[in-house]
N, C-alpha and C. Protein backbone atom coordinates (compact mmCIF):
# COMPACT_ATOMS: atom_id res chain seq x y z
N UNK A 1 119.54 38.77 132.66
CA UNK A 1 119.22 38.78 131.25
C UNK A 1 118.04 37.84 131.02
N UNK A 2 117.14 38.03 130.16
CA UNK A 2 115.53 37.39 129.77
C UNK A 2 115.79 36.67 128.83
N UNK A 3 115.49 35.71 128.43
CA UNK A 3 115.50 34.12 127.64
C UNK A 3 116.11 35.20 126.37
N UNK A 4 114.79 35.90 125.81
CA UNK A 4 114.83 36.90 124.71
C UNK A 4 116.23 36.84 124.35
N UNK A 5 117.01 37.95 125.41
CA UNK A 5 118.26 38.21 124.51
C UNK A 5 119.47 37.03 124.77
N UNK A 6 119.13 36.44 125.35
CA UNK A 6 120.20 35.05 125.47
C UNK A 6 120.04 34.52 124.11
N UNK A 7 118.97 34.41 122.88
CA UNK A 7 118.56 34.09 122.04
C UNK A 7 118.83 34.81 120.47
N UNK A 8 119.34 36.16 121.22
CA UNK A 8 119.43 36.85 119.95
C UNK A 8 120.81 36.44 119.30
N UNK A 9 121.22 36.47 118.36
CA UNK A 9 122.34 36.23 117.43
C UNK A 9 123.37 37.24 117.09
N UNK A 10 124.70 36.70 117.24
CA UNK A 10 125.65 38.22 118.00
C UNK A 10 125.76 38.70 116.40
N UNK A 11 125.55 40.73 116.91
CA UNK A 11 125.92 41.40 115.43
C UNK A 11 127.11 41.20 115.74
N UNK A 12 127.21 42.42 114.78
CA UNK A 12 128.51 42.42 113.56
C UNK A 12 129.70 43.66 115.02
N UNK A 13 129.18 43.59 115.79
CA UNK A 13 130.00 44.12 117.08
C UNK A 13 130.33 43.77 117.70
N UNK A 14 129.94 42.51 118.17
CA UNK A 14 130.08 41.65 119.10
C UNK A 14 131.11 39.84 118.62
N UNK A 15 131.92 39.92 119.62
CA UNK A 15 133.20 38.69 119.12
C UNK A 15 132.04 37.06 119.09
N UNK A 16 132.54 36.46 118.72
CA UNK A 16 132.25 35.36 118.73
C UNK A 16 133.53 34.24 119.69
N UNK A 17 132.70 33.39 120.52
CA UNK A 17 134.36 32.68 121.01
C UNK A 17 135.01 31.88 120.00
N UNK A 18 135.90 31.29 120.26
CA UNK A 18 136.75 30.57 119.52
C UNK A 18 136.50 29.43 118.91
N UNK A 19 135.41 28.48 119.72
CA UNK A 19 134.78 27.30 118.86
C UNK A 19 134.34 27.58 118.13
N UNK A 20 133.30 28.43 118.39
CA UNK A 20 132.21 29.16 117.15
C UNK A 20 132.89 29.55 116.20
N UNK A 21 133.77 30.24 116.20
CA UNK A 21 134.59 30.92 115.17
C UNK A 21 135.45 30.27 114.52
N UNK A 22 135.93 28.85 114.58
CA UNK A 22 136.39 28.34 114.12
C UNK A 22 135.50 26.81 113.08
N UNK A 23 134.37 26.63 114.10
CA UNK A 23 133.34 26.07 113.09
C UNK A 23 133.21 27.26 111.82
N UNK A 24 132.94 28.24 111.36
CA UNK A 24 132.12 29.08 110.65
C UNK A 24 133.37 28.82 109.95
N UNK A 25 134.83 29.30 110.52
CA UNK A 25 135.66 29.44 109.21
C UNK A 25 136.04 27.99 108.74
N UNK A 26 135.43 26.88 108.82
CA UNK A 26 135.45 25.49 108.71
C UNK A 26 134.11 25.74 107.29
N UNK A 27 133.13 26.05 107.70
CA UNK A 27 132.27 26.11 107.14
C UNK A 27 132.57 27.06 106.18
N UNK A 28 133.32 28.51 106.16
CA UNK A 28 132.98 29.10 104.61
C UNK A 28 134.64 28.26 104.06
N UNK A 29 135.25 27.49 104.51
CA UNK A 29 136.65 26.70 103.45
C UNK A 29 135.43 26.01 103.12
N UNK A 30 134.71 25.39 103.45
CA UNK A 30 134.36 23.87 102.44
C UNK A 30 133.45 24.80 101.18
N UNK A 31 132.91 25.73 101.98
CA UNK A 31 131.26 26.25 101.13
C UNK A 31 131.83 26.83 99.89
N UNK A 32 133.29 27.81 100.40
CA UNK A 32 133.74 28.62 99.00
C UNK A 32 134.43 27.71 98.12
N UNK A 33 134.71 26.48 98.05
CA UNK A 33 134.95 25.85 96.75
C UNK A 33 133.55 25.07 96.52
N UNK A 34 132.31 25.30 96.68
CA UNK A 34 131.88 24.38 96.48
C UNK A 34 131.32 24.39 95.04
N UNK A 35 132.21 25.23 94.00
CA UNK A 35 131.89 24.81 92.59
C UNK A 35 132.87 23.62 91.91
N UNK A 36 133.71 24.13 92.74
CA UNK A 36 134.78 22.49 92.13
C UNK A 36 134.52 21.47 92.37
N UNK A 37 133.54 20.93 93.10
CA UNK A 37 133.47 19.40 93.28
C UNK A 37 132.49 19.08 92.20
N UNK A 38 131.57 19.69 91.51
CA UNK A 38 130.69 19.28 90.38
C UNK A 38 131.29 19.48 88.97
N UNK A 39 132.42 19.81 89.23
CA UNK A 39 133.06 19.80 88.56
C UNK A 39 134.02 18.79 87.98
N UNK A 40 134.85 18.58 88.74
CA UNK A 40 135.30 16.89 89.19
C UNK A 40 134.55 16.05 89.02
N UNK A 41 133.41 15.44 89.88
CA UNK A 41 132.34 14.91 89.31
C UNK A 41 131.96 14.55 87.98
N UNK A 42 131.18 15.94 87.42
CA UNK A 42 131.15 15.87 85.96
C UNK A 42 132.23 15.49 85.18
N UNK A 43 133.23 16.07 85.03
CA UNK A 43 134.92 15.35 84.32
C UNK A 43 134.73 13.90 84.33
N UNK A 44 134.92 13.53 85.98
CA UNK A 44 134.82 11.88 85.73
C UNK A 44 133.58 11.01 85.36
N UNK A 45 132.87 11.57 85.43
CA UNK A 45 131.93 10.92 84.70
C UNK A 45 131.17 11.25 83.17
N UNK A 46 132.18 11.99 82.70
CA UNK A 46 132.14 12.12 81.34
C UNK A 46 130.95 13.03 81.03
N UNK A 47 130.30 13.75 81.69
CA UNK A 47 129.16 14.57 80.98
C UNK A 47 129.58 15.88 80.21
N UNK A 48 128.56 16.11 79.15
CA UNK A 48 128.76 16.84 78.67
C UNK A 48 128.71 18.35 78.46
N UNK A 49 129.53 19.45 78.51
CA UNK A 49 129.63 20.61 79.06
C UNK A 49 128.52 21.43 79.23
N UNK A 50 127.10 21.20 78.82
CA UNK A 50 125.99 21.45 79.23
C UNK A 50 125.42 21.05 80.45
N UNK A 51 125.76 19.65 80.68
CA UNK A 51 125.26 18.98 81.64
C UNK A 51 125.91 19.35 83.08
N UNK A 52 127.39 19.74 82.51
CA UNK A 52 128.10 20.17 83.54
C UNK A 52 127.97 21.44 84.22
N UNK A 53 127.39 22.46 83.22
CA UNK A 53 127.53 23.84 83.49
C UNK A 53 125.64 23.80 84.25
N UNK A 54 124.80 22.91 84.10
CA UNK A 54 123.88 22.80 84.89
C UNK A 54 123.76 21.89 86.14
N UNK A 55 124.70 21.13 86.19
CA UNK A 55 125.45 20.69 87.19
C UNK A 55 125.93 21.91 88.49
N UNK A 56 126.65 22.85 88.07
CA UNK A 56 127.46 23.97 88.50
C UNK A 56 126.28 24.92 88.77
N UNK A 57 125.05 24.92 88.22
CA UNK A 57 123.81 25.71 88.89
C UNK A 57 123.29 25.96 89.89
N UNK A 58 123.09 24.24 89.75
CA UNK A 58 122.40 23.57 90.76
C UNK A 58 122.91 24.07 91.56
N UNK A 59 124.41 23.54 91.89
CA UNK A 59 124.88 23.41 92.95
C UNK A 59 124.57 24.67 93.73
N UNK A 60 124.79 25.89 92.94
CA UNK A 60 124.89 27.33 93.59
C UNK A 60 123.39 27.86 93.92
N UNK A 61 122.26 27.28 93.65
CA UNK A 61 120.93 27.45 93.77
C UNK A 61 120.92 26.72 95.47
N UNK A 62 121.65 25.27 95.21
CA UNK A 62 121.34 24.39 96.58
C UNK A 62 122.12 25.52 97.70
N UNK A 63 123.38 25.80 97.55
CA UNK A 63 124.13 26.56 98.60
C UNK A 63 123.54 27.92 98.96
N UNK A 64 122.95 28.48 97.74
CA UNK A 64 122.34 29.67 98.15
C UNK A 64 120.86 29.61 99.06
N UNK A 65 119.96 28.75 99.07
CA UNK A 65 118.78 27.96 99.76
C UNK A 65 119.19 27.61 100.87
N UNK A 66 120.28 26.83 101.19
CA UNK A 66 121.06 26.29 102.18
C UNK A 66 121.64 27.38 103.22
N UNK A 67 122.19 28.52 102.80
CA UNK A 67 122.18 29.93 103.35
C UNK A 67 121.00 30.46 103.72
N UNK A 68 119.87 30.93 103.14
CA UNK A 68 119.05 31.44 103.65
C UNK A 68 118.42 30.95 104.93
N UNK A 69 118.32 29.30 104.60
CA UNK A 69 117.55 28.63 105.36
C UNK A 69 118.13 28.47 106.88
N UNK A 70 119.90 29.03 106.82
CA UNK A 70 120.80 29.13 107.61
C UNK A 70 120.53 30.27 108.66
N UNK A 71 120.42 31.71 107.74
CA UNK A 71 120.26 32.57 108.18
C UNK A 71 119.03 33.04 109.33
């Protein structure tokens, strides 16, 4: 096998081993709540439901950037 495909990234056919696969499902538990923690946040620190609901933007602008840049 040539560097090339040692390099390519397994589709959607191909298993992943078990470390790997258990980092990722590590990674989408934390990623899929990640509207509740600015949430919390905001609560305790008293901002106001504007501030919060742009708070909750952000966040999904940063995670979605954070994905691509992943991809």
């Amino acid at each position: 096998m040539n560097r090339a495909q040692e390099e390519t990234p397994a589709s959607s056919s191909e298993s992943l081993g078990w470390g790997q696969t258990f980092l990722v499902s590590i990674q989408h538990i934390f990623v899929s709540n990640v509207w509740l923690d600015p949430i919390f946040v905001a609560s305790s620190a008293g901002l106001s439901l504007t501030l919060s609901t742009n708070l909750v933007n952000a966040i999904f602008i940063a995670s979605g950037l954070v994905t691509l840049i992943q991809a």
